[in-house]
Protein backbone atom coordinates (compact mmCIF):
# COMPACT_ATOMS: atom_id res chain seq x y z
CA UNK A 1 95.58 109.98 91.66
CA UNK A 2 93.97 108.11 94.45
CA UNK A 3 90.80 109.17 95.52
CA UNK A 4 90.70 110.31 99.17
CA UNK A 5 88.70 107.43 101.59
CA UNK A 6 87.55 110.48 103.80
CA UNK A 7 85.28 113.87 102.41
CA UNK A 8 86.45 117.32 102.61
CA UNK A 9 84.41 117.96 105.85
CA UNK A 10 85.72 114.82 107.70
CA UNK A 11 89.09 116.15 107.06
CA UNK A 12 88.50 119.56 108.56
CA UNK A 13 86.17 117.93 111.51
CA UNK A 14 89.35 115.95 112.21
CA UNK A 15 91.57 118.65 112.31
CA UNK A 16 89.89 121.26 114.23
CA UNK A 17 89.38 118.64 117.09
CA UNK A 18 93.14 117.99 117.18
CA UNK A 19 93.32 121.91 116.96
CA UNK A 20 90.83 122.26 119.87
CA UNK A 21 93.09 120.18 122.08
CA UNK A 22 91.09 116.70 121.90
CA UNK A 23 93.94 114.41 122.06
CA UNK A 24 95.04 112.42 119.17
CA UNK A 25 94.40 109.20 120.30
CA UNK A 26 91.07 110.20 121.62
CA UNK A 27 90.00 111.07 118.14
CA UNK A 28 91.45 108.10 116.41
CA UNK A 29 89.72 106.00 119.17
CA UNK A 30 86.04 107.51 118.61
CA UNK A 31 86.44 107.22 114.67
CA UNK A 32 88.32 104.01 114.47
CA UNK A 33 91.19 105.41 112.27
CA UNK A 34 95.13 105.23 112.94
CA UNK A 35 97.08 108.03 114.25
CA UNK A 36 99.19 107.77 111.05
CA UNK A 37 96.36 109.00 109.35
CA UNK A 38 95.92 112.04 111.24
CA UNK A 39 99.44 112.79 110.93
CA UNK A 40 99.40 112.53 107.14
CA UNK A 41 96.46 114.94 106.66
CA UNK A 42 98.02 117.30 108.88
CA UNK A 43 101.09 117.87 106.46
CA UNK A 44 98.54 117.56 103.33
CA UNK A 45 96.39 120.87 104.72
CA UNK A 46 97.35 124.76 105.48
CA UNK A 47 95.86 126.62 108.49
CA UNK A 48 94.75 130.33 106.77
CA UNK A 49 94.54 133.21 109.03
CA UNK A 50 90.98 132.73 109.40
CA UNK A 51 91.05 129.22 110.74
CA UNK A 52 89.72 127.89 107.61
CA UNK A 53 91.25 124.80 106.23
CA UNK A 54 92.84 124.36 102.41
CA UNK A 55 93.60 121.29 100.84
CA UNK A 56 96.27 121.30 98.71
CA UNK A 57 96.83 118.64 96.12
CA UNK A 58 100.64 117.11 95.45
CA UNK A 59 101.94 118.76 92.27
């Protein structure tokens, strides 16, 4: 399995931004990424109840 190019935190810094309204292009501007990107860790993570991020791992 491919490592991830982007830590654990990044991810979830990433995501609550998008979450906080920040617009998606805004973010991918400041960190240089592609909106793809943001996209595809969006479908990779689950929202809990408590606003805390989980990363879940393809089977």
């Amino acid at each position: 399995m491919k490592r991830s190019k982007y830590s654990e935190s990044q991810i979830v810094g990433i995501l609550k931004e998008a979450d906080a309204g920040v617009m998606v292009k805004e973010i991918c501007r400041n960190l240089i990424i592609q909106t793809d990107i943001v996209k595809k860790l969006r479908r990779k993570t689950l929202l809990t109840l408590h606003g805390n991020y989980l990363l879940t791992r393809p089977a």
